[in-house]
N, C-alpha and C. Protein backbone atom coordinates (compact mmCIF):
# COMPACT_ATOMS: atom_id res chain seq x y z
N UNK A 1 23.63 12.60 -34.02
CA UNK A 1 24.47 12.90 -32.89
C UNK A 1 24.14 11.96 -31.73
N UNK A 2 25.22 11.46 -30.88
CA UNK A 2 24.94 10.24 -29.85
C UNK A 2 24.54 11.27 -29.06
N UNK A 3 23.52 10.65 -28.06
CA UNK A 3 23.17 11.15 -26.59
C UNK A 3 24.00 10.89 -25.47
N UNK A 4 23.73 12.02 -24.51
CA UNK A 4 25.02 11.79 -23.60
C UNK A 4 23.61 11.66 -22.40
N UNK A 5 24.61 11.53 -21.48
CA UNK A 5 23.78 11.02 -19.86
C UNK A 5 24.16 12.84 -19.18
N UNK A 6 22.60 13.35 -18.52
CA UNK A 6 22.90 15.09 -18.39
C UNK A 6 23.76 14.49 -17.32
N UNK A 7 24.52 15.99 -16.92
CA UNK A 7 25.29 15.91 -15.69
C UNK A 7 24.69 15.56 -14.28
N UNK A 8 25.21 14.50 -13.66
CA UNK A 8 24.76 14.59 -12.25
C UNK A 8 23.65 14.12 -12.06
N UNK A 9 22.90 13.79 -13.20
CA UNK A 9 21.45 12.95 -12.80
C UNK A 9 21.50 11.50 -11.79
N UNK A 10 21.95 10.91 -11.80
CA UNK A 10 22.30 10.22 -10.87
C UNK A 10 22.24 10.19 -9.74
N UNK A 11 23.23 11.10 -9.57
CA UNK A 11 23.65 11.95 -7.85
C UNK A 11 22.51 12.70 -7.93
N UNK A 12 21.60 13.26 -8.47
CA UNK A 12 20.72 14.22 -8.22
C UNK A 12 19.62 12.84 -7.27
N UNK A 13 19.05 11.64 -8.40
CA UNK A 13 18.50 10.66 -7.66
C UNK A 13 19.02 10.09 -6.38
N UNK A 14 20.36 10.08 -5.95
CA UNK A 14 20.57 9.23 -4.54
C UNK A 14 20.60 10.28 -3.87
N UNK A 15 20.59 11.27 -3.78
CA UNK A 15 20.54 12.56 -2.79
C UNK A 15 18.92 13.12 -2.49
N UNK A 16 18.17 12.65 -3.43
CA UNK A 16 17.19 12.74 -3.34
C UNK A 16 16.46 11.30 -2.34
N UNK A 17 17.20 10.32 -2.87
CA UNK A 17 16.54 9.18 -1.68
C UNK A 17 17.16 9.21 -0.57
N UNK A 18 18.29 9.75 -0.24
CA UNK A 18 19.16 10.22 1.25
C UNK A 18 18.02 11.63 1.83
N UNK A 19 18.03 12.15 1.06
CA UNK A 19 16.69 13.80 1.66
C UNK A 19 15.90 12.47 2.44
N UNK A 20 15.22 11.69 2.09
CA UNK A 20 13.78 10.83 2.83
C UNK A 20 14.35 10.43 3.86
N UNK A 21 16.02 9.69 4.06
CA UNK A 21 16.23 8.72 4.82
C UNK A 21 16.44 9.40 5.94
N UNK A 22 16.88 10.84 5.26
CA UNK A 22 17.98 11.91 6.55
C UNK A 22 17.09 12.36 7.12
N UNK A 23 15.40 12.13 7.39
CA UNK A 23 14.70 12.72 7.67
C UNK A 23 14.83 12.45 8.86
N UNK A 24 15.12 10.62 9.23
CA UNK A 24 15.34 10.20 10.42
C UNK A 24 16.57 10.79 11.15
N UNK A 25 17.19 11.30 10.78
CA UNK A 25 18.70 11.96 11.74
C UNK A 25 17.84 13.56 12.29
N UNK A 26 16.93 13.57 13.10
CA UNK A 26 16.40 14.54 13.36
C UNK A 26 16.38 16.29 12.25
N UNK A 27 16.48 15.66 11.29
CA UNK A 27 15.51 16.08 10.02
C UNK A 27 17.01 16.94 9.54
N UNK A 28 17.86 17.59 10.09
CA UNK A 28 18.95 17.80 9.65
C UNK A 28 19.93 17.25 8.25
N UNK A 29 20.03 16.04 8.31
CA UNK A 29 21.07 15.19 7.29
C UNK A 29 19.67 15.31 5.75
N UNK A 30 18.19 14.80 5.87
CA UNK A 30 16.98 15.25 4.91
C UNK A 30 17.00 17.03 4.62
N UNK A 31 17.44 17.70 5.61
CA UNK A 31 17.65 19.07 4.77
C UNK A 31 18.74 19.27 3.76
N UNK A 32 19.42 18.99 4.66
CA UNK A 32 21.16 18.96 3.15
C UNK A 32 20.86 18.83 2.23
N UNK A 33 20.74 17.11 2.33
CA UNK A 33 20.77 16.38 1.02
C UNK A 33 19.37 17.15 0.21
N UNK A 34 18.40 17.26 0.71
CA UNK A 34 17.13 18.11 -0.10
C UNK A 34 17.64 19.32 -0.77
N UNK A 35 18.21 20.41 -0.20
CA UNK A 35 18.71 21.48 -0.96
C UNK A 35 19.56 21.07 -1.83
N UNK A 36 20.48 20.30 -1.60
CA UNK A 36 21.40 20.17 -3.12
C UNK A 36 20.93 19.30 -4.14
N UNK A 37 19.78 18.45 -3.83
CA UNK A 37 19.31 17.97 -5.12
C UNK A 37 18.35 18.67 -5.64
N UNK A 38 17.93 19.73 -5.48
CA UNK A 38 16.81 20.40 -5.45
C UNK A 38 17.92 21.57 -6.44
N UNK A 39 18.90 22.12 -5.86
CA UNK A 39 19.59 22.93 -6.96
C UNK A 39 20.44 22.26 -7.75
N UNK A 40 21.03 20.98 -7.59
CA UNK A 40 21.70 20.20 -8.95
C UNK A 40 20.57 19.98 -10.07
N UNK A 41 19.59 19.62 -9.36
CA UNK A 41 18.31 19.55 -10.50
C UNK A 41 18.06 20.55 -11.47
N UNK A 42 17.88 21.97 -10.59
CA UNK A 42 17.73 22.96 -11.71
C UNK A 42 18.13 23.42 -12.52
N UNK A 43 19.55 23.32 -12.10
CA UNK A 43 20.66 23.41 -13.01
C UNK A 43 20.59 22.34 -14.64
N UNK A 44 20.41 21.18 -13.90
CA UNK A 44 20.10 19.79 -14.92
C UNK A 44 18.95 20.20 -16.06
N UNK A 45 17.95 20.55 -15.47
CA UNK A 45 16.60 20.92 -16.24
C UNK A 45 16.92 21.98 -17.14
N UNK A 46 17.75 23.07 -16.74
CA UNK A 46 18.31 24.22 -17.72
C UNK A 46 18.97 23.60 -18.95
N UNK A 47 20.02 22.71 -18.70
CA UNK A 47 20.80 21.65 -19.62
C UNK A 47 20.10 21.42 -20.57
N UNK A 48 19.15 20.81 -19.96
CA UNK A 48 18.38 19.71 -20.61
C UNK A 48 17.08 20.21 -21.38
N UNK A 49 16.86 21.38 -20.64
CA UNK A 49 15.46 22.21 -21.51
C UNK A 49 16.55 23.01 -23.01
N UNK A 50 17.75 23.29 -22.93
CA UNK A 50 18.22 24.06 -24.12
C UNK A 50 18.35 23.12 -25.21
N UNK A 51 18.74 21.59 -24.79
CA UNK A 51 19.32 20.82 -25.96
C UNK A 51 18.41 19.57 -25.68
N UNK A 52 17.09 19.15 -25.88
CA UNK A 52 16.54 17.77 -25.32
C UNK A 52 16.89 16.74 -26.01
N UNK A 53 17.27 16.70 -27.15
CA UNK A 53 17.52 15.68 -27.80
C UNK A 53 18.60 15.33 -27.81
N UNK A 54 19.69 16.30 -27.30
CA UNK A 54 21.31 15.64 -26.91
C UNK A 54 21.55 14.88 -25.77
N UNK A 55 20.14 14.70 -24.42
CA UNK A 55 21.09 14.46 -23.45
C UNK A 55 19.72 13.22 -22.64
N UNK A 56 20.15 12.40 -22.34
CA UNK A 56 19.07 11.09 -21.89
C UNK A 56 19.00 11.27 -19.98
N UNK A 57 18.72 10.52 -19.67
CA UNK A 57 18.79 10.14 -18.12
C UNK A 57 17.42 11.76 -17.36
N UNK A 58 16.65 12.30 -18.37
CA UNK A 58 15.80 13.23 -17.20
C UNK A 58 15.05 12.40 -16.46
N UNK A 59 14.62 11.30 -16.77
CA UNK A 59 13.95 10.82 -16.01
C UNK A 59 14.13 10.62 -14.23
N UNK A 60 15.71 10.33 -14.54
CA UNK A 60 16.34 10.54 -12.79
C UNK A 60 16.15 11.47 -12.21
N UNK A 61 16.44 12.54 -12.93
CA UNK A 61 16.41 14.28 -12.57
C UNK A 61 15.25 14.44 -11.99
N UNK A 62 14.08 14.15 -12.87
CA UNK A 62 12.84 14.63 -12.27
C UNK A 62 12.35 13.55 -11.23
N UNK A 63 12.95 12.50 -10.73
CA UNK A 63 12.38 11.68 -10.03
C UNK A 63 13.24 11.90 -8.41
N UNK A 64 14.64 12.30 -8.81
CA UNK A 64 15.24 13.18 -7.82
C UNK A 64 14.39 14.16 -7.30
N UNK A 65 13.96 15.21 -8.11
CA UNK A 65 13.88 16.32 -7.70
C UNK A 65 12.40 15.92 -7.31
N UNK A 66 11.71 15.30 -6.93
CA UNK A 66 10.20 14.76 -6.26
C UNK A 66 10.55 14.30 -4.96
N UNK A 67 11.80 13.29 -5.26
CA UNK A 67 11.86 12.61 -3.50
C UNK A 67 12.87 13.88 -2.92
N UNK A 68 13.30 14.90 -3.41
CA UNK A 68 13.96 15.88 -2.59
C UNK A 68 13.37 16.69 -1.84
N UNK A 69 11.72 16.80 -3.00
CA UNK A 69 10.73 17.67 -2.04
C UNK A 69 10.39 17.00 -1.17
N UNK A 70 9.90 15.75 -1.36
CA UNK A 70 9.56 15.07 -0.26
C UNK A 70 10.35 14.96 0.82
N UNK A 71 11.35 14.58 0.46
CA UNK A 71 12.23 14.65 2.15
C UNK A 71 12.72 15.53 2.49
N UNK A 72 12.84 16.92 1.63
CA UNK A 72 12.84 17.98 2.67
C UNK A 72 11.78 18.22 3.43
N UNK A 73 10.69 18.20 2.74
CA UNK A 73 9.10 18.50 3.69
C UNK A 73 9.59 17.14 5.03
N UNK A 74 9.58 16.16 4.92
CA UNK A 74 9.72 15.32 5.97
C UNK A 74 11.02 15.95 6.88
N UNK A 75 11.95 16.21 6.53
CA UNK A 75 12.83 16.50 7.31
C UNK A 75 12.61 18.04 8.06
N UNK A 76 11.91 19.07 7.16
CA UNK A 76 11.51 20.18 7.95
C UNK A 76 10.61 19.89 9.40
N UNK A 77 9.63 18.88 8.69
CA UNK A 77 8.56 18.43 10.35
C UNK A 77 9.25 17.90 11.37
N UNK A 78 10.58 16.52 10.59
CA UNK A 78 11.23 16.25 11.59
C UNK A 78 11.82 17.36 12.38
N UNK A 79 12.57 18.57 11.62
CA UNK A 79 13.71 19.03 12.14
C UNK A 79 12.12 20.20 13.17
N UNK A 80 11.47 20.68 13.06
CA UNK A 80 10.66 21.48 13.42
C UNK A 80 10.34 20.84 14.86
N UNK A 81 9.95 19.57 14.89
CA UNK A 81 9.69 18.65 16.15
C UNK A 81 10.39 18.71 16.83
N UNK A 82 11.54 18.40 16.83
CA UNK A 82 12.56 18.41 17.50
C UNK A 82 12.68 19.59 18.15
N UNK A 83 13.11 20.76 17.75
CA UNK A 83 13.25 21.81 18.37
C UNK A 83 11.81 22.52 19.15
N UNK A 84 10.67 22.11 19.00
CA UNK A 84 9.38 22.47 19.76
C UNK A 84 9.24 21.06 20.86
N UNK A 85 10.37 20.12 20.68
CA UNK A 85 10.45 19.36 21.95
C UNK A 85 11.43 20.23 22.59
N UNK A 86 12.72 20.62 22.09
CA UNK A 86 13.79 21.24 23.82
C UNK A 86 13.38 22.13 23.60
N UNK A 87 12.45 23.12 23.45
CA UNK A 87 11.86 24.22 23.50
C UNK A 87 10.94 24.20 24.58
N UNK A 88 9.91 22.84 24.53
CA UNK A 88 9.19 22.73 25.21
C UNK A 88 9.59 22.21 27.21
N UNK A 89 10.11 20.99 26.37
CA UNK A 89 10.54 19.86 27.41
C UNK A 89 11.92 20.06 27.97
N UNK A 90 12.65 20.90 26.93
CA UNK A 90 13.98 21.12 27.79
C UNK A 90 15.24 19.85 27.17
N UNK A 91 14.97 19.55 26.30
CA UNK A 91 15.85 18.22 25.90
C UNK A 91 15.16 17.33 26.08
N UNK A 92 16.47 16.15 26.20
CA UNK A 92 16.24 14.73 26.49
C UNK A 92 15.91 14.48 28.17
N UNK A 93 16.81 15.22 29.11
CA UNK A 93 16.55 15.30 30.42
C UNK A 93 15.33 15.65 30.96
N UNK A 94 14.74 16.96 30.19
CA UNK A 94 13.27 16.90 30.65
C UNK A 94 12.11 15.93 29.91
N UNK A 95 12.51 15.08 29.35
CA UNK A 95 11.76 14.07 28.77
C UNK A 95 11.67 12.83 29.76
N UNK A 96 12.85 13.11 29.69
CA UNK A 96 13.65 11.27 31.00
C UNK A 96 12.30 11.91 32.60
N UNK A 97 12.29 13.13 32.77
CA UNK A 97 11.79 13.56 33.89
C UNK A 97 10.50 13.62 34.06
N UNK A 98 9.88 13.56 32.43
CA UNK A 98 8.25 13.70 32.51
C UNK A 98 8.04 11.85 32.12
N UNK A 99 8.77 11.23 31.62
CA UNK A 99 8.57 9.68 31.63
C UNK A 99 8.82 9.26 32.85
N UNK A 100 10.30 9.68 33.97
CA UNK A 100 9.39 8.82 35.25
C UNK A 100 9.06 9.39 36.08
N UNK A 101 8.17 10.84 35.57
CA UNK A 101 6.53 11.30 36.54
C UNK A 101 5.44 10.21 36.30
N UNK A 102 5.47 10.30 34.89
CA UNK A 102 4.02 9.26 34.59
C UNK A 102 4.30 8.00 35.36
N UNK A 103 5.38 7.63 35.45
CA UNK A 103 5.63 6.35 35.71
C UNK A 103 5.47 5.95 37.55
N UNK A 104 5.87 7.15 37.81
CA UNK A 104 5.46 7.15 39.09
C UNK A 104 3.53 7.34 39.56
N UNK A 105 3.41 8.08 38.22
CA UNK A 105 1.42 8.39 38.94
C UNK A 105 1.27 7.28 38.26
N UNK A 106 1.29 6.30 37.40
CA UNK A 106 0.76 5.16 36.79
C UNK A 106 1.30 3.88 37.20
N UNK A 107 2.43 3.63 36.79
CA UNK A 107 3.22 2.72 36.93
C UNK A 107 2.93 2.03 39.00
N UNK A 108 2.29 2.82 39.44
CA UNK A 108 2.70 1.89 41.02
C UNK A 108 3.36 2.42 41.42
């Protein structure tokens, strides 16, 4: 019997390297993409654990589903930071306001 390519392994891998990248969009765009490669995966692994010898490409799957953890964990710290900054600081405005305090006691 020919081997087929499982479903979605692919897309499971570039959603998984978008989870790392989205980490930088203040950790938001790294959560998305992390949860859905994280459940296209499992789904994949079910596939693929009933019939192993019908279906090729796990290797993506499981290499997806590694950089998904990873960039969700990155994108949770990102997204966590962020909100314990306007929590803290008040936004971007109270940031702009504590950069030119310093700048005023340091700067001259």
């Amino acid at each position: 019997m020919e081997k087929r390519e499982l479903p979605n392994s692919t897309l499971i891998l570039i959603f998984g390297i978008l989870s790392i990248i989205g980490c930088c969009c203040y950790g938001v765009a790294g959560v998305i993409f992390g949860i859905i490669a994280l459940v296209m995966s499992k789904r994949a692994i079910e596939i693929y654990n009933a019939d192993p010898e019908l279906y090729t490409g796990y290797q993506n799957v499981k290499t997806g589903k590694i950089l998904a953890i990873i960039g969700l964990v990155l994108s949770a710290l990102s997204l966590l930071s962020t909100i314990i900054v306007f929590i803290f600081f008040g936004g971007m405005e109270g940031m702009q306001e504590i950069q030119e305090e310093i700048l005023r006691e340091y700067g001259g």
